[in-house]
Protein backbone atom coordinates (compact mmCIF):
# COMPACT_ATOMS: atom_id res chain seq x y z
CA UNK A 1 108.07 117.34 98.12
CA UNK A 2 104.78 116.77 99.90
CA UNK A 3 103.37 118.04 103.17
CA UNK A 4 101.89 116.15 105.89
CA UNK A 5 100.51 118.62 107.90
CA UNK A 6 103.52 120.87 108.72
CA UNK A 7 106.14 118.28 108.55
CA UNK A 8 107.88 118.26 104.94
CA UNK A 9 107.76 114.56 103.26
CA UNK A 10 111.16 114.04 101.19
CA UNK A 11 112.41 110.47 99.64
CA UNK A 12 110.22 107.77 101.16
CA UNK A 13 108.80 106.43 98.12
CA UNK A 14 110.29 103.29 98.38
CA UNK A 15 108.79 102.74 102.29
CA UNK A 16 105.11 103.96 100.90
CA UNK A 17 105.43 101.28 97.42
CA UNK A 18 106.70 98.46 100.05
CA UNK A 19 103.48 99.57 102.43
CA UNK A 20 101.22 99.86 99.46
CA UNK A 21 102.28 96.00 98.35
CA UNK A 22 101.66 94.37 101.89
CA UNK A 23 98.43 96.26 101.61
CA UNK A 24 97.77 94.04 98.55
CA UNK A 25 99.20 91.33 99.44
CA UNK A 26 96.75 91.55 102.74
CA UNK A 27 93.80 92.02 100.22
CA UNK A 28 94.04 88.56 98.41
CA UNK A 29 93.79 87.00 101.52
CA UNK A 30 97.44 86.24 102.56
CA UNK A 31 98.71 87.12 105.82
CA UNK A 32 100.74 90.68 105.93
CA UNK A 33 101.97 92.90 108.42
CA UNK A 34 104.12 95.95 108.58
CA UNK A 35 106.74 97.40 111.30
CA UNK A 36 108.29 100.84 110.86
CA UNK A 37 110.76 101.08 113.13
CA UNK A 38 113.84 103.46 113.44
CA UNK A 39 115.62 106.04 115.99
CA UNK A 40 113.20 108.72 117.13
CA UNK A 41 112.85 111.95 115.30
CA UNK A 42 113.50 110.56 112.03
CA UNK A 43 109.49 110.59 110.41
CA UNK A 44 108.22 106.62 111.22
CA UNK A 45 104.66 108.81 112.45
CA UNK A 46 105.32 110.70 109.30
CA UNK A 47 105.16 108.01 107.43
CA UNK A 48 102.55 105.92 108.52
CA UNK A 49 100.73 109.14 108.34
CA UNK A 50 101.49 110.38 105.12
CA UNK A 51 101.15 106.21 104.23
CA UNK A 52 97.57 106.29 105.81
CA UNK A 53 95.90 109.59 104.20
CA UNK A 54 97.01 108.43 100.58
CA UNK A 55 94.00 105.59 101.23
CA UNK A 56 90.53 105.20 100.21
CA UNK A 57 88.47 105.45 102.87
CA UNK A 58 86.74 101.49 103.21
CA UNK A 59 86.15 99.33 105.60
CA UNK A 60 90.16 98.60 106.64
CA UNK A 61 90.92 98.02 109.72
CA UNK A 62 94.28 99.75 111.11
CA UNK A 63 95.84 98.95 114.32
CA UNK A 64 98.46 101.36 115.72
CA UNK A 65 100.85 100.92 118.98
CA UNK A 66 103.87 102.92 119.83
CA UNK A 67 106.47 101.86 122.32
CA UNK A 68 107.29 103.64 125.43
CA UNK A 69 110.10 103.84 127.94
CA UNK A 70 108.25 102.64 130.49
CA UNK A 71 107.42 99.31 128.86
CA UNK A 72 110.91 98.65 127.72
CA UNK A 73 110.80 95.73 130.38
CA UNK A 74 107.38 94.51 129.60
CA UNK A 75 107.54 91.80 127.37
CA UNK A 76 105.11 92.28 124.31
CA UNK A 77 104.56 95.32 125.46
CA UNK A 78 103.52 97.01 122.42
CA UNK A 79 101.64 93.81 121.04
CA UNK A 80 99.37 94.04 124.68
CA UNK A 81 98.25 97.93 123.22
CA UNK A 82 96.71 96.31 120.18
């Protein structure tokens, strides 16, 4: 078990390897994305967190939107934050 922060990190090693290979796949130059997505409360911040910190710091740049309520009629809404 790690910690991220104060939040306990338990059985997402599959979710970090899949991250880690569109990372690489982004890194020779073909197109790659990733959407964590899931019911609130159960660790997609976590994650991406935990995901994030385990990286080197160089020049990557990360784009990061989270959906609201409010926007639930917006279409795109989340896309329009990046």
């Amino acid at each position: 078990m790690t910690a991220v922060g104060d939040i306990a990190f338990v059985g997402r090693t599959a979710e970090l390897e899949r991250m880690d290979q569109c990372l690489r796949t982004a890194r020779s130059g073909k197109a790659s994305s990733v959407l964590v997505q899931g019911a609130a409360g159960i660790g997609k911040s976590a994650l991406v967190s935990r995901w994030l910190a385990g990286l080197t710091p160089e020049n990557l740049p990360v784009l990061r939107a989270a959906c609201d309520p409010s926007e639930e009629d917006l279409a795109f809404g989340v896309i329009r934050q990046l």
